[in-house]
Protein backbone atom coordinates (compact mmCIF):
# COMPACT_ATOMS: atom_id res chain seq x y z
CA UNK A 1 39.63 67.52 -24.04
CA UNK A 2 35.99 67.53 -24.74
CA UNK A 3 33.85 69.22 -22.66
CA UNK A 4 30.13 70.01 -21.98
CA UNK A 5 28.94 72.03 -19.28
CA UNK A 6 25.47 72.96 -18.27
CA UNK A 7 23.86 75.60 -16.45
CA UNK A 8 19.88 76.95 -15.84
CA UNK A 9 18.24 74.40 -13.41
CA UNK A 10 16.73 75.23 -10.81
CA UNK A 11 13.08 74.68 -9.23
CA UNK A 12 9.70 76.16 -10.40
CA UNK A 13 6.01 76.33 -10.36
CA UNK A 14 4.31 74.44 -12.84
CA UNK A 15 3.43 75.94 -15.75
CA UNK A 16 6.35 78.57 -15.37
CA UNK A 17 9.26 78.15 -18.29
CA UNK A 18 13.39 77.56 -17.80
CA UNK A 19 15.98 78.11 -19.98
CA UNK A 20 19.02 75.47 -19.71
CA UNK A 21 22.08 76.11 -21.42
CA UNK A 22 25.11 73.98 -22.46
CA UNK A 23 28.73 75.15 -23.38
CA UNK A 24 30.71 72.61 -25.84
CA UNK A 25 33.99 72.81 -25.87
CA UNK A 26 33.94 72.29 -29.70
CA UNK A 27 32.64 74.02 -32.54
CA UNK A 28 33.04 70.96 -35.17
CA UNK A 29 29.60 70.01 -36.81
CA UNK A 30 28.87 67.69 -34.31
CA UNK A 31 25.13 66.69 -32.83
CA UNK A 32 24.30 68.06 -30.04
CA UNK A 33 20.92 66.85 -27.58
CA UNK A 34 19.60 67.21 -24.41
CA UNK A 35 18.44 63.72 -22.58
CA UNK A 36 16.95 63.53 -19.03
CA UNK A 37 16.54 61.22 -16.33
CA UNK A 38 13.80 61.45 -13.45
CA UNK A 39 14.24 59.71 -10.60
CA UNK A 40 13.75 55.77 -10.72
CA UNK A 41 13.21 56.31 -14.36
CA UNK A 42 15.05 55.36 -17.34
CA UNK A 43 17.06 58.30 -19.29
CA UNK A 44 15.13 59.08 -22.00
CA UNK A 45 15.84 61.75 -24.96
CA UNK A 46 14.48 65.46 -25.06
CA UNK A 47 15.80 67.01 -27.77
CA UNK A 48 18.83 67.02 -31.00
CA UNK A 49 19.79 69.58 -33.11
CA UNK A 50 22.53 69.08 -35.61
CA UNK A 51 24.82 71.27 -37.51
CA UNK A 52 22.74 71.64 -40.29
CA UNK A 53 19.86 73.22 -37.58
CA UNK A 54 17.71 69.56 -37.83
CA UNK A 55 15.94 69.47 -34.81
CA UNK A 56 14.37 66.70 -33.10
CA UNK A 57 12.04 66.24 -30.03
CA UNK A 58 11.28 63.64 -28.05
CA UNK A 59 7.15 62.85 -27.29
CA UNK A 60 7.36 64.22 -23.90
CA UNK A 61 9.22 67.58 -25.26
CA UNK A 62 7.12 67.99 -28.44
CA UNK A 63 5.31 71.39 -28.36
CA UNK A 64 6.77 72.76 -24.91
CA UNK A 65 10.55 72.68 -25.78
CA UNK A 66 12.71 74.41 -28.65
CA UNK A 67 16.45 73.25 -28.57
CA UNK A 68 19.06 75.61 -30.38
CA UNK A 69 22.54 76.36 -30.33
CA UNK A 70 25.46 79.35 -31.18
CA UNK A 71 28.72 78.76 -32.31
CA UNK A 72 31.75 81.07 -32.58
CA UNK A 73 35.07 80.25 -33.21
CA UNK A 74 36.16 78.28 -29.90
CA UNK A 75 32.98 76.89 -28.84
CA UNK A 76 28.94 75.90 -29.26
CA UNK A 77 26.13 77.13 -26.79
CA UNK A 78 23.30 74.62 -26.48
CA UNK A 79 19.92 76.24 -25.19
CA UNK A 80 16.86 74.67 -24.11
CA UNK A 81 13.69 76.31 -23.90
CA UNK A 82 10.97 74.62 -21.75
CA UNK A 83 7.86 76.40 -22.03
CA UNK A 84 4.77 75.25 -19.34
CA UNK A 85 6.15 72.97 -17.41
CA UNK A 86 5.07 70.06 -15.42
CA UNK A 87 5.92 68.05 -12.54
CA UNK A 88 6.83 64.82 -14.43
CA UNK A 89 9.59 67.13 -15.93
CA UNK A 90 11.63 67.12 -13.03
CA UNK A 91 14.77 65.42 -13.56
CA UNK A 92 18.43 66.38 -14.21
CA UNK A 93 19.37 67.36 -17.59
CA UNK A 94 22.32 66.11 -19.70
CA UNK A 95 24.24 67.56 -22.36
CA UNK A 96 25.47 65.39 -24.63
CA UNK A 97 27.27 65.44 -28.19
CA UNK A 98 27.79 63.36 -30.77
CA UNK A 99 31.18 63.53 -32.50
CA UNK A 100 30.70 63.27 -36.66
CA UNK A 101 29.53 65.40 -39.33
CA UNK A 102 26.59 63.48 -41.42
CA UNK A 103 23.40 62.08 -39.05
CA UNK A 104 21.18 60.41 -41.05
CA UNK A 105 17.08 61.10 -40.06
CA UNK A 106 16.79 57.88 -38.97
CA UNK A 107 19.64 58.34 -36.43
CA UNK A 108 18.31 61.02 -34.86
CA UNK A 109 15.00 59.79 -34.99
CA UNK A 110 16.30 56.96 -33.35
CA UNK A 111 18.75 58.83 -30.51
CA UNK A 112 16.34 60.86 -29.43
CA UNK A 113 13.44 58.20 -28.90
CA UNK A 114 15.73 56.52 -26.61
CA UNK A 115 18.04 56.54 -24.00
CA UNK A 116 21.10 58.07 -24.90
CA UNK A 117 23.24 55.58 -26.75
CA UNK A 118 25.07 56.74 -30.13
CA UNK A 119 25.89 60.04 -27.98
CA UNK A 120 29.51 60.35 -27.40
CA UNK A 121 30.32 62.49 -24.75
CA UNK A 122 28.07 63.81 -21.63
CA UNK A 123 27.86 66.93 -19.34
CA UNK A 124 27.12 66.39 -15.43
CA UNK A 125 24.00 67.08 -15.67
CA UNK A 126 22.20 69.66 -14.32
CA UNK A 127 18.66 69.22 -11.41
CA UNK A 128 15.01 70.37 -12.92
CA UNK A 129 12.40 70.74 -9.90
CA UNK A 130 8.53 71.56 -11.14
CA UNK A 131 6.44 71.77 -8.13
CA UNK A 132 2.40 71.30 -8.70
């Protein structure tokens, strides 16, 4: 059974950085991303990285946030790095995957400009507070 789990929320100042991580349960070549949704807001994409180390960020993420991930034998570790935050970050954070092993640049171009869909399984989520 596929499984995602995150872990690092928590609340902040702004300005300060956080560190989310994201266990798969899988260590295929997969794509791997981070989407968020704030509240009364849409769920909107953050970040991909796929197994070839393609990375992808989404306009609000661009410049503050470097996504990466480990793998060892049993399992992948998804990081996020967010780097001077801001209040409009707040939201949770999902961890989601994408089960395949060629993504074309358009696909993740077009994933992670929008909302989630073409991602095939999803973590819980996990609650970003930034207080001004």
């Amino acid at each position: 059974q596929v499984r995602l789990v995150e872990s690092g929320g928590g609340s902040v100042q702004a300005g300060q950085s956080l560190r989310l991580s994201c266990v798969y349960s899988e260590y295929t070549g997969d794509c791997l991303g981070w989407f968020r949704q704030a509240p009364g807001k849409e769920r909107e994409g953050v970040a991909l990285v796929d197994s070839d180390g393609r990375t992808a960020y989404g306009d609000s993420a661009t410049g503050r946030f470097i996504i990466s991930q480990a793998q060892d034998n049993t399992k992948t570790t998804l990081h996020l790095e967010m780097n001077n935050l801001k209040p409009e970050d707040t939201a949770i954070y999902y961890c989601a995957a994408a089960y395949g092993s060629q993504f074309s640049d358009q696909w993740i171009s077009t994933v992670v400009g929008g909302t989630g869909n073409g991602m095939d399984y999803w973590g819980k989520g996990t609650l970003v507070t930034i207080s001004s």
